[in-house]
C-alpha atoms as a PDB file:
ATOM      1  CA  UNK A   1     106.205 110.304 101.023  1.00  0.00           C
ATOM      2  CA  UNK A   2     106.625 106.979  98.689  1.00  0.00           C
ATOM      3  CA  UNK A   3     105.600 108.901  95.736  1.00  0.00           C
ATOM      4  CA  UNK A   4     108.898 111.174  96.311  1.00  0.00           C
ATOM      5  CA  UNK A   5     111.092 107.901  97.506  1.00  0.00           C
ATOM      6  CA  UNK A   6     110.346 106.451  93.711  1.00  0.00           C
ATOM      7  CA  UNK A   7     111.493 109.799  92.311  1.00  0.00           C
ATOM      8  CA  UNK A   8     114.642 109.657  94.279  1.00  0.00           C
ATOM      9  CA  UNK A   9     115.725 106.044  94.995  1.00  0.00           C
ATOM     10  CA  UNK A  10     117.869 103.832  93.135  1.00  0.00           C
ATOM     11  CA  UNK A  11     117.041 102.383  89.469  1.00  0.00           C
ATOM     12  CA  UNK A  12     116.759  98.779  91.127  1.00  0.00           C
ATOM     13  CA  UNK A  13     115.065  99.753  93.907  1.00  0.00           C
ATOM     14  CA  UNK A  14     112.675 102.048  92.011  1.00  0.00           C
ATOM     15  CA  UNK A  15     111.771  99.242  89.476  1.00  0.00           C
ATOM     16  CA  UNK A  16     110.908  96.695  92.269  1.00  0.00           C
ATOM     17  CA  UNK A  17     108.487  99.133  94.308  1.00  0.00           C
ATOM     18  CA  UNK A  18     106.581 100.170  91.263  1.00  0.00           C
ATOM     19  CA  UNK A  19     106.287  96.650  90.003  1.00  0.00           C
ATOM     20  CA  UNK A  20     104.427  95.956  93.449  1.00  0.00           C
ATOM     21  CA  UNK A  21     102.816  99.026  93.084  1.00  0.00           C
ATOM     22  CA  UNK A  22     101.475  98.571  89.337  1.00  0.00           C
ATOM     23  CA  UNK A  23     100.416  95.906  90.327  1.00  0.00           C
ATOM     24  CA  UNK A  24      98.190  96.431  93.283  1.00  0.00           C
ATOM     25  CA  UNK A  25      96.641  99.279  91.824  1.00  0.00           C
ATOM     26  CA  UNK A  26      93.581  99.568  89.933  1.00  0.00           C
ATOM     27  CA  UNK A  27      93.112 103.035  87.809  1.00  0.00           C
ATOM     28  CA  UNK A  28      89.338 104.376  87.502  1.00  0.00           C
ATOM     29  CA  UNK A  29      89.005 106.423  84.546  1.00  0.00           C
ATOM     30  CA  UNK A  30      85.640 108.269  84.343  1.00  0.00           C
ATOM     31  CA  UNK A  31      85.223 110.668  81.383  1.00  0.00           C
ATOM     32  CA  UNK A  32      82.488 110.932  79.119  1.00  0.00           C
ATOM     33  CA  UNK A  33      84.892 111.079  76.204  1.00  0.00           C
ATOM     34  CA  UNK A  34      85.393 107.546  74.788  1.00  0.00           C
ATOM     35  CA  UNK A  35      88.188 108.573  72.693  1.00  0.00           C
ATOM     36  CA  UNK A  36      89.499 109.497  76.279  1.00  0.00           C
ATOM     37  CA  UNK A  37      89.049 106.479  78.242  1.00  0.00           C
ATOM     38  CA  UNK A  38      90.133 104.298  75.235  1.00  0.00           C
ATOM     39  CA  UNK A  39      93.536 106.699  74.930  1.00  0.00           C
ATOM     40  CA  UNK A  40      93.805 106.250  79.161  1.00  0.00           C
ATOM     41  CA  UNK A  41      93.022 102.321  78.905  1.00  0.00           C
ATOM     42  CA  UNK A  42      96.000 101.754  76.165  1.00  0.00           C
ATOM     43  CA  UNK A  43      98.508 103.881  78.109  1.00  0.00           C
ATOM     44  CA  UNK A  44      97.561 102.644  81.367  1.00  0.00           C
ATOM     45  CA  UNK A  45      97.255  99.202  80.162  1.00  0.00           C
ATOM     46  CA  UNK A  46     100.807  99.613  78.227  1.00  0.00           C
ATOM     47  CA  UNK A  47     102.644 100.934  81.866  1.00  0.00           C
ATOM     48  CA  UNK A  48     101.260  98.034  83.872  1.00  0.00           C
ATOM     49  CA  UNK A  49      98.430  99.234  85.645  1.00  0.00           C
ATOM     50  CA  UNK A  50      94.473  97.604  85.751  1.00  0.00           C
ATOM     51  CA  UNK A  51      92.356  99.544  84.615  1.00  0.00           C
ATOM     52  CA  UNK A  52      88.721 100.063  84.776  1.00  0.00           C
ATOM     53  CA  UNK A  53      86.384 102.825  82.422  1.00  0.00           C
ATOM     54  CA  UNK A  54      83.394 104.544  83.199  1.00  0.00           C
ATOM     55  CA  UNK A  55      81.457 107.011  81.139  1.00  0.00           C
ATOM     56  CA  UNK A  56      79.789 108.083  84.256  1.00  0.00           C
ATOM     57  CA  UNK A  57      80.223 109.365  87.880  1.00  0.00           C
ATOM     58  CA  UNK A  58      76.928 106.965  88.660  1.00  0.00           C
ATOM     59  CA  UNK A  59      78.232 103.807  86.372  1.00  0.00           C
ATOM     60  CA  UNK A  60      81.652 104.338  89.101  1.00  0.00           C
ATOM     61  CA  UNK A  61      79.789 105.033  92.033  1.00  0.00           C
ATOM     62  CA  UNK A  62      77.577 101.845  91.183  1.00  0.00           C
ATOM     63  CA  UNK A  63      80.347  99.954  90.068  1.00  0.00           C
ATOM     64  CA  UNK A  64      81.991  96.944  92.499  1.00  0.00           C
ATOM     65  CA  UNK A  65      85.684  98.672  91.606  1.00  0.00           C
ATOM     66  CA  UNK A  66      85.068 101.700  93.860  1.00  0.00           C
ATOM     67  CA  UNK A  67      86.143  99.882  96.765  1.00  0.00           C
ATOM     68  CA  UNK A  68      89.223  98.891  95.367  1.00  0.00           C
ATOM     69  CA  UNK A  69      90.225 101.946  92.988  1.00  0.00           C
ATOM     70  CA  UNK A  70      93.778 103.075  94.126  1.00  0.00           C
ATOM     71  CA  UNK A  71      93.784 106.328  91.652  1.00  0.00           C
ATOM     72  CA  UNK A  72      90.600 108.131  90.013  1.00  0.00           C
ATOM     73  CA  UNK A  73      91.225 109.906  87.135  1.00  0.00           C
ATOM     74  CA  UNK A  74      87.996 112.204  86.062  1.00  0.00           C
ATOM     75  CA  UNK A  75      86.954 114.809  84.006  1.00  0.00           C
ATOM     76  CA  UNK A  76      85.666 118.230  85.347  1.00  0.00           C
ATOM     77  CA  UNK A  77      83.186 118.625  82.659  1.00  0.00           C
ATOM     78  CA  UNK A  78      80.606 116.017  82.246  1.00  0.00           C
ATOM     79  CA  UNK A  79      76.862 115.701  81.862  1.00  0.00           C
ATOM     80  CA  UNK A  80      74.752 114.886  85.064  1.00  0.00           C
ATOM     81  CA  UNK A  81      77.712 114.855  87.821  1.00  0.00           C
ATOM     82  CA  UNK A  82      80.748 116.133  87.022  1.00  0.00           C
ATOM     83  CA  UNK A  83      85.004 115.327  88.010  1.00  0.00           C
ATOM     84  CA  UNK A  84      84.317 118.035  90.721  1.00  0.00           C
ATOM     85  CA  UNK A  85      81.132 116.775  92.206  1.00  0.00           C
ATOM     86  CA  UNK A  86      82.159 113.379  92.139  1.00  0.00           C
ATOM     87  CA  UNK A  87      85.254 113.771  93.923  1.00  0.00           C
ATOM     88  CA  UNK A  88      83.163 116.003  96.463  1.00  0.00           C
ATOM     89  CA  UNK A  89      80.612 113.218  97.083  1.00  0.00           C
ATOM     90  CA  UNK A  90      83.618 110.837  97.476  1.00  0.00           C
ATOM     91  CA  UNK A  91      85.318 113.316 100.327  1.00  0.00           C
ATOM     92  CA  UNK A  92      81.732 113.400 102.082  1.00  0.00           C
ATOM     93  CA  UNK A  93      81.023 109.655 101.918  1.00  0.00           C
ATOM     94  CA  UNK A  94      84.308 109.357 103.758  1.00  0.00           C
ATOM     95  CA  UNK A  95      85.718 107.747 100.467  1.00  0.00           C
ATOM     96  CA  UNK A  96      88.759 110.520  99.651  1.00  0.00           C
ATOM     97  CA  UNK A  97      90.763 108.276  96.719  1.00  0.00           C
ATOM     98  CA  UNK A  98      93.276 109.555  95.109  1.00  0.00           C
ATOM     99  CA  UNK A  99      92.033 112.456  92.280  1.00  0.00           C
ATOM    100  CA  UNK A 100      93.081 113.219  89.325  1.00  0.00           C
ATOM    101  CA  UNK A 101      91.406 115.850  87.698  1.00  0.00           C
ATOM    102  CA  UNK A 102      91.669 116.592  83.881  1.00  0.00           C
ATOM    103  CA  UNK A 103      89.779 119.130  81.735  1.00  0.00           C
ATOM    104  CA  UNK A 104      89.793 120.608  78.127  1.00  0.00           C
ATOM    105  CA  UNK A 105      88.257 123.926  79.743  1.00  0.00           C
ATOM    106  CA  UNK A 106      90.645 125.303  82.573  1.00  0.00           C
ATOM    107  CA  UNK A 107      89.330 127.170  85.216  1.00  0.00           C
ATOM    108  CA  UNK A 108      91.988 128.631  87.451  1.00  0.00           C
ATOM    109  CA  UNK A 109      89.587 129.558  90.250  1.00  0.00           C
ATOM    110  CA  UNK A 110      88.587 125.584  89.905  1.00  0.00           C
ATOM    111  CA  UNK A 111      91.966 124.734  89.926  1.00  0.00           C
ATOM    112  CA  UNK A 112      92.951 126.355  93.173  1.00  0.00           C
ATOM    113  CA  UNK A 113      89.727 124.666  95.075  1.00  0.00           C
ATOM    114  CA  UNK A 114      90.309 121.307  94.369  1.00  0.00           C
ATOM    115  CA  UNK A 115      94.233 121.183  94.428  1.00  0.00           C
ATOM    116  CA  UNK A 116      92.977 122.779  97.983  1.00  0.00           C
ATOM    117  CA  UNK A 117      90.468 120.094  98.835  1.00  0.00           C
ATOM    118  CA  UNK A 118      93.068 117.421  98.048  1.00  0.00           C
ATOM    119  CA  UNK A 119      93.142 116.504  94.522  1.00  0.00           C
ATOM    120  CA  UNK A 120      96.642 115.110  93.600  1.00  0.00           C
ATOM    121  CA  UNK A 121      96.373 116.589  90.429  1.00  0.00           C
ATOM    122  CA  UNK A 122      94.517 119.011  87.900  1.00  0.00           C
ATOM    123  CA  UNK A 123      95.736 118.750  84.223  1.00  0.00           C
ATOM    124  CA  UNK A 124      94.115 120.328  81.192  1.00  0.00           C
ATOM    125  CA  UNK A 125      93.729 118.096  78.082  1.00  0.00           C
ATOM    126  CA  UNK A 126      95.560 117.104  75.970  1.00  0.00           C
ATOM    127  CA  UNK A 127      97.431 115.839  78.784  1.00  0.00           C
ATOM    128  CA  UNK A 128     101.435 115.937  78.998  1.00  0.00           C
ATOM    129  CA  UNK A 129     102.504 112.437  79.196  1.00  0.00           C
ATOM    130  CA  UNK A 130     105.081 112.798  81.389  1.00  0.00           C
ATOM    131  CA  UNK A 131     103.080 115.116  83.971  1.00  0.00           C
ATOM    132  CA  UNK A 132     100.131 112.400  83.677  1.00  0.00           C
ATOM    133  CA  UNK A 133     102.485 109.441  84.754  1.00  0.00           C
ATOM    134  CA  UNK A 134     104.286 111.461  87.732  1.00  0.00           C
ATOM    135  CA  UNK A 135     100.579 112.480  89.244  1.00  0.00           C
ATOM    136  CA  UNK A 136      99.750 108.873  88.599  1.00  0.00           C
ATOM    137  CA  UNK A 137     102.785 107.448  90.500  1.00  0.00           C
ATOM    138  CA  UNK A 138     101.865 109.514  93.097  1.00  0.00           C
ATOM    139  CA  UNK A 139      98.261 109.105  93.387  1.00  0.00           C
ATOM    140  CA  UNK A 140      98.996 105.177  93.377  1.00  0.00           C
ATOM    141  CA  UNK A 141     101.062 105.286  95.935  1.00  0.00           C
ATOM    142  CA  UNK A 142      99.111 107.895  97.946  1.00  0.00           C
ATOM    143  CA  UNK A 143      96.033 105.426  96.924  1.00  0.00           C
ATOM    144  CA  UNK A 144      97.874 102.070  98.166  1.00  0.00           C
ATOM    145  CA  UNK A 145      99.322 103.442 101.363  1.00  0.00           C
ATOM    146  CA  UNK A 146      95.545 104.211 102.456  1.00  0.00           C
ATOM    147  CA  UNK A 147      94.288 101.077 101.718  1.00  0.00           C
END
């Protein structure tokens, strides 16, 4: 899997397949949080990566960067359709991107389902930088080699 080859490959070669990668992917970040999305737009932003906000499964869904989101990070909890519906609705539309999930209120039983539908990713808030950014690379990658 690429995500594991930039894990495990050399520092040269490493650099040069994220920098294509970074650069071909677009992040979605849809949390109702602003104070979220801003946080996720700076550190995105700051590691290379375009990045589009929503505070809204529908203002994604009706947005023009579904089609090319690489990665979708969303939260579990949100009014009207939630992280978990939205990424269900994406699976039945025949639109599986790459999921991360990420919730202040962990649910272990929730946890399990999604990892098992295909999520890459379920991570409670406040998120571990370091854990983010290695779902991330992986997501991306998973994200670009589908595209």
């Amino acid at each position: 899997m690429l995500g594991c080859a930039l894990m495990r490959g050399d520092e040269a070669a490493t650099s040069a397949l994220e920098a294509v990668l970074t650069k071909q992917s677009l992040i979605s970040i849809v949390d109702d949080d602003q104070f979220f999305r801003d946080s996720m737009r700076r550190l995105l932003k700051s590691l290379g990566y375009a990045v589009a906000v929503f505070p809204s499964a529908a203002e994604f869904l009706g947005s023009s960067q579904l089609a090319s989101t690489a990665c979708l990070v969303a939260d579990v909890h949100m009014p009207a359709m939630t992280g978990v519906e939205l990424y269900t609705h994406l699976v039945d539309a025949g639109r599986a991107i790459p999921t991360i999930l990420v919730t202040a209120y962990p649910d272990d039983n929730v946890r399990k389902r999604m990892l098992g539908m295909g999520v890459e990713c379920y991570l409670s808030k406040p998120l571990e930088e370091v854990k983010f950014i290695a779902c991330l690379r992986s997501a991306c990658a998973r994200g670009n080699a589908s595209r």
